[in-house]
N, C-alpha and C. Protein backbone atom coordinates (compact mmCIF):
# COMPACT_ATOMS: atom_id res chain seq x y z
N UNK A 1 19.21 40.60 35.68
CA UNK A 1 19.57 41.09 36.99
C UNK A 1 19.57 42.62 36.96
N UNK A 2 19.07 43.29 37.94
CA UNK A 2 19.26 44.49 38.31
C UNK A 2 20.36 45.27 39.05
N UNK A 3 20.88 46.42 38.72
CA UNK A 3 22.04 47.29 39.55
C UNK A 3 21.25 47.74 40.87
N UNK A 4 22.13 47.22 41.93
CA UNK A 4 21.49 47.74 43.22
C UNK A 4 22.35 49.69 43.23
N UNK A 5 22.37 49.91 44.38
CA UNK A 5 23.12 51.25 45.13
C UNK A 5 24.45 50.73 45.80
N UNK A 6 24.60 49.42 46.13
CA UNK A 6 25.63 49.11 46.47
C UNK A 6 26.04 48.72 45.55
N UNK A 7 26.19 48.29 44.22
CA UNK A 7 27.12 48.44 42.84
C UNK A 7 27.18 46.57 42.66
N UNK A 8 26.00 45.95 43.41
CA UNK A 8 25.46 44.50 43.54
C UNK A 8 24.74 44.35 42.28
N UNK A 9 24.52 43.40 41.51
CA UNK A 9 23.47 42.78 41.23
C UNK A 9 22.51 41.94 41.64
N UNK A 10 21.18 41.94 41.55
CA UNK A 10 20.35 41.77 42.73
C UNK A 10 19.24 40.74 41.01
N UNK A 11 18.57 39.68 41.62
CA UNK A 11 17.50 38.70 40.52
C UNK A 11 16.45 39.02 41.11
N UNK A 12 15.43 38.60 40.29
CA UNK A 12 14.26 38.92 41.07
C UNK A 12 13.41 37.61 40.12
N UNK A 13 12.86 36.51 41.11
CA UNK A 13 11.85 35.61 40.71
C UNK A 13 10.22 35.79 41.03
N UNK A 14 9.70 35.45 40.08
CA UNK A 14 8.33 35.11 40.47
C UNK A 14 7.95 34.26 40.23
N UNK A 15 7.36 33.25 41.69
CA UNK A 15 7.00 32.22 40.89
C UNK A 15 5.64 31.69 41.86
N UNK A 16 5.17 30.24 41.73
CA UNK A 16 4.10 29.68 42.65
C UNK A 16 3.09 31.01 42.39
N UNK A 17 2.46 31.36 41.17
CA UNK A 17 1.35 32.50 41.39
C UNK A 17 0.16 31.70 41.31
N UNK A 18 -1.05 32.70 41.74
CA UNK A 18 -2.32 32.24 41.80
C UNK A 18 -3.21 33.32 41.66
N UNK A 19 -3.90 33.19 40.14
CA UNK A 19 -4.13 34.51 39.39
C UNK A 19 -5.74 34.61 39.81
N UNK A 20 -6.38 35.82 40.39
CA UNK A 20 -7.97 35.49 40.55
C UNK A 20 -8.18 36.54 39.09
N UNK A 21 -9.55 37.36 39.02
CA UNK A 21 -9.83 37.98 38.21
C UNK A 21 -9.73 39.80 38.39
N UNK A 22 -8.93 40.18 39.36
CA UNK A 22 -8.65 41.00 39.44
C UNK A 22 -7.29 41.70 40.49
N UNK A 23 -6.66 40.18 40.61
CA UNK A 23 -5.24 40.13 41.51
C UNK A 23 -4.27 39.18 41.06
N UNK A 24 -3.27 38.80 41.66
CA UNK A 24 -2.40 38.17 42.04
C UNK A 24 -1.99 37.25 43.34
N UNK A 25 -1.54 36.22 43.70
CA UNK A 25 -0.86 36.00 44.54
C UNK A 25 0.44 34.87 44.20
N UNK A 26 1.58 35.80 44.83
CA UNK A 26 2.87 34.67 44.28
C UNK A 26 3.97 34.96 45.01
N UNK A 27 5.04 33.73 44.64
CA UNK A 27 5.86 33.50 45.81
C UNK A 27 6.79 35.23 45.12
N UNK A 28 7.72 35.91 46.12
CA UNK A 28 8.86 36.70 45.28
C UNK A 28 10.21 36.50 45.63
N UNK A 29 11.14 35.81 44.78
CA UNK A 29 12.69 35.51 45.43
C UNK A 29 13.84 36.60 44.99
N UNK A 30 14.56 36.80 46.08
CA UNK A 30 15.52 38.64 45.57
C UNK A 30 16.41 37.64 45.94
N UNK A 31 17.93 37.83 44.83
CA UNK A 31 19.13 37.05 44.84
C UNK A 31 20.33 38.16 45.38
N UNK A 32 21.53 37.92 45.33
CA UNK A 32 22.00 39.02 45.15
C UNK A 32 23.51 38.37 44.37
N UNK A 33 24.18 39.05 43.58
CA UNK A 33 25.68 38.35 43.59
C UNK A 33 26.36 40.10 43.24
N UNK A 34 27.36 39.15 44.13
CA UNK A 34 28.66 39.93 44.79
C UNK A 34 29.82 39.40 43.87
N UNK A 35 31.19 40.51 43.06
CA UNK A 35 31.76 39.57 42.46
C UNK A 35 32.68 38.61 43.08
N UNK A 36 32.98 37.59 42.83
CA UNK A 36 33.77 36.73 43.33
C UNK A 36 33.55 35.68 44.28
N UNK A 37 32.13 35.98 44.09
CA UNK A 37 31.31 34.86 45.33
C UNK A 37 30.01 34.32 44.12
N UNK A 38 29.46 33.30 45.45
CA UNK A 38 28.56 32.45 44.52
C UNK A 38 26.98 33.24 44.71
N UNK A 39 25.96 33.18 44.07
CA UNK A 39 24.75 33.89 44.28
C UNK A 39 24.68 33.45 45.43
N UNK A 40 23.70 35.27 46.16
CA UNK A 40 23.61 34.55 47.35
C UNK A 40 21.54 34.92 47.51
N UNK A 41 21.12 33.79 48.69
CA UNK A 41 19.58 34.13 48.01
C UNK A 41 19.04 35.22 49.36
N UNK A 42 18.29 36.06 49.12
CA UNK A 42 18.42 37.23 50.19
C UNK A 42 17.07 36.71 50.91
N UNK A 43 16.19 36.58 49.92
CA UNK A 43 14.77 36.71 50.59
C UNK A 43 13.23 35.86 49.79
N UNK A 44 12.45 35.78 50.84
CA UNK A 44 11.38 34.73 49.91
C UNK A 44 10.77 34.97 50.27
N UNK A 45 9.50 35.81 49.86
CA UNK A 45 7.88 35.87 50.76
C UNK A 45 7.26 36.11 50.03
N UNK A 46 6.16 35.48 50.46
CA UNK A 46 4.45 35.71 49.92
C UNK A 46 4.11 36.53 49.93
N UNK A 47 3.57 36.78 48.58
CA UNK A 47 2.90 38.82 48.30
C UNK A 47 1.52 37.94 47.86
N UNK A 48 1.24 40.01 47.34
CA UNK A 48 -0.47 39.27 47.28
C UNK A 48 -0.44 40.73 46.62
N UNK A 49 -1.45 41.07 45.06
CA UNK A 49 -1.41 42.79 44.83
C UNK A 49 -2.54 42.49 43.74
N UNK A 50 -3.24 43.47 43.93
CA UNK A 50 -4.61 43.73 43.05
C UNK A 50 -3.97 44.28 41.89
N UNK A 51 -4.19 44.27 40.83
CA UNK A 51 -4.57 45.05 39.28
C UNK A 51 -4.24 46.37 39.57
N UNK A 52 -2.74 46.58 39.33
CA UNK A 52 -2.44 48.28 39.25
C UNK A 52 -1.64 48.85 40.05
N UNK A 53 -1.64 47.69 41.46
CA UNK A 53 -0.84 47.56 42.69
C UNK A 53 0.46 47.69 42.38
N UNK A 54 1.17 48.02 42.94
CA UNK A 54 2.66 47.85 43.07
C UNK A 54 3.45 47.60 44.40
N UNK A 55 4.56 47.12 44.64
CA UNK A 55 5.32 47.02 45.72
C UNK A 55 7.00 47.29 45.54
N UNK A 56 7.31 47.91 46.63
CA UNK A 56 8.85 47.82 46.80
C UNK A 56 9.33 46.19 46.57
N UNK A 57 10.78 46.44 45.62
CA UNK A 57 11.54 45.31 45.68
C UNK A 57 12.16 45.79 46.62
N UNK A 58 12.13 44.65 47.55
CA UNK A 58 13.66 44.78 49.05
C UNK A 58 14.65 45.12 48.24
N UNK A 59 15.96 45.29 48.31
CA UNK A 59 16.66 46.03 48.90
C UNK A 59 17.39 46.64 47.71
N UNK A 60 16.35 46.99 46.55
CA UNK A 60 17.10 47.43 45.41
C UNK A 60 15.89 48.70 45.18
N UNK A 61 16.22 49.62 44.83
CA UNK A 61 15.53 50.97 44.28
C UNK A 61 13.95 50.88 43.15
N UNK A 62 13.64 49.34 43.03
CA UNK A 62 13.01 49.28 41.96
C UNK A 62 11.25 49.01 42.47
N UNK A 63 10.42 49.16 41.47
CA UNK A 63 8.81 48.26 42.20
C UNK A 63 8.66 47.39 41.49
N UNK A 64 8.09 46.58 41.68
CA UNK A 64 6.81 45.40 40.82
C UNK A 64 5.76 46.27 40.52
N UNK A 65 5.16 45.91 39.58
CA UNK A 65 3.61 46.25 39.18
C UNK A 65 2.69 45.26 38.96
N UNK A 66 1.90 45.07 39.05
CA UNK A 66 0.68 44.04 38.56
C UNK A 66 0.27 44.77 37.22
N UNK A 67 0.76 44.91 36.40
CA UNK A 67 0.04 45.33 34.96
C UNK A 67 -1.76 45.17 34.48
N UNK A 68 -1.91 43.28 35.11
CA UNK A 68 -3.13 43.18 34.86
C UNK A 68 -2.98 41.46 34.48
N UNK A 69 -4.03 40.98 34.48
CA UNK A 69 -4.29 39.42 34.81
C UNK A 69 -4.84 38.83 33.31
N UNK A 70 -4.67 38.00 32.76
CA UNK A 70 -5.49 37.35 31.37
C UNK A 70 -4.82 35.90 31.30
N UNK A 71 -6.01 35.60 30.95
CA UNK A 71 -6.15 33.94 30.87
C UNK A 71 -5.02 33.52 31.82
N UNK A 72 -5.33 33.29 32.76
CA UNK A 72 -4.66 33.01 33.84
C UNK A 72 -2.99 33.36 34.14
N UNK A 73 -2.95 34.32 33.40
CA UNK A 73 -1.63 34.72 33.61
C UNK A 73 -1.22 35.96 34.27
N UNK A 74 -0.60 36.47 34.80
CA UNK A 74 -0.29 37.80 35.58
C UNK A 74 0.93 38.01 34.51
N UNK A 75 0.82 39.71 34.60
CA UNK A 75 1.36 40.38 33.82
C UNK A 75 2.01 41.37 34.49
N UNK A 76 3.70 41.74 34.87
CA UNK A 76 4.27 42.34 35.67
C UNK A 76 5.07 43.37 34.76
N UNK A 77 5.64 44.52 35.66
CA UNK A 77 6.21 45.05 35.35
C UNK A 77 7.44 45.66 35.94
N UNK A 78 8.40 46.14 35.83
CA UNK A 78 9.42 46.82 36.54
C UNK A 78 9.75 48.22 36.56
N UNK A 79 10.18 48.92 37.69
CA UNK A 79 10.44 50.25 37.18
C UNK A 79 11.03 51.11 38.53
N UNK A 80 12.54 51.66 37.86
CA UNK A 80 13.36 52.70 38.73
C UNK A 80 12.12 53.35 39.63
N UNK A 81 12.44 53.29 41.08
CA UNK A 81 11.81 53.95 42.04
C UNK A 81 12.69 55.55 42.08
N UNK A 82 11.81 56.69 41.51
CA UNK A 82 12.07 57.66 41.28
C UNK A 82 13.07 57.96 42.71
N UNK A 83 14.15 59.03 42.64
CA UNK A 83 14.87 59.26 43.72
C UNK A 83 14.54 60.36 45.02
């Protein structure tokens, strides 16, 4: 889990992908837990990112990367969205 700005921890899934030879496409699920409560699930949508691409994670400071695709696997990455 990741530290949001609101002092949350926030999950981040990937899953349902569908790797071509120079992309991605897959489901992305953002969680969030709050203490003293049960996870709560924020969000679910279909992305789609070429080789090198990146995207904002909703509602936490961070991106995805597409690193790069092999033998049918996608290869991601994470990383602090500079301030």
């Amino acid at each position: 889990m990741l530290f949001g700005k609101d002092n949350c921890l926030y999950g981040i899934r990937i899953y349902d992908p569908a790797v071509g030879g120079d992309g991605a496409k897959f489901m992305l699920g953002i969680t969030r837990k709050v203490a003293g409560r049960p996870i709560e699930q924020l969000e679910e949508s279909g992305q789609g990112m070429p080789v090198g691409g990146a995207i904002h994670v909703p509602h936490i400071p961070w991106e995805l990367k597409l690193d790069s695709v092999l033998d049918n696997r996608a290869i991601f990455s994470l990383s602090r969205k500079p301030k």
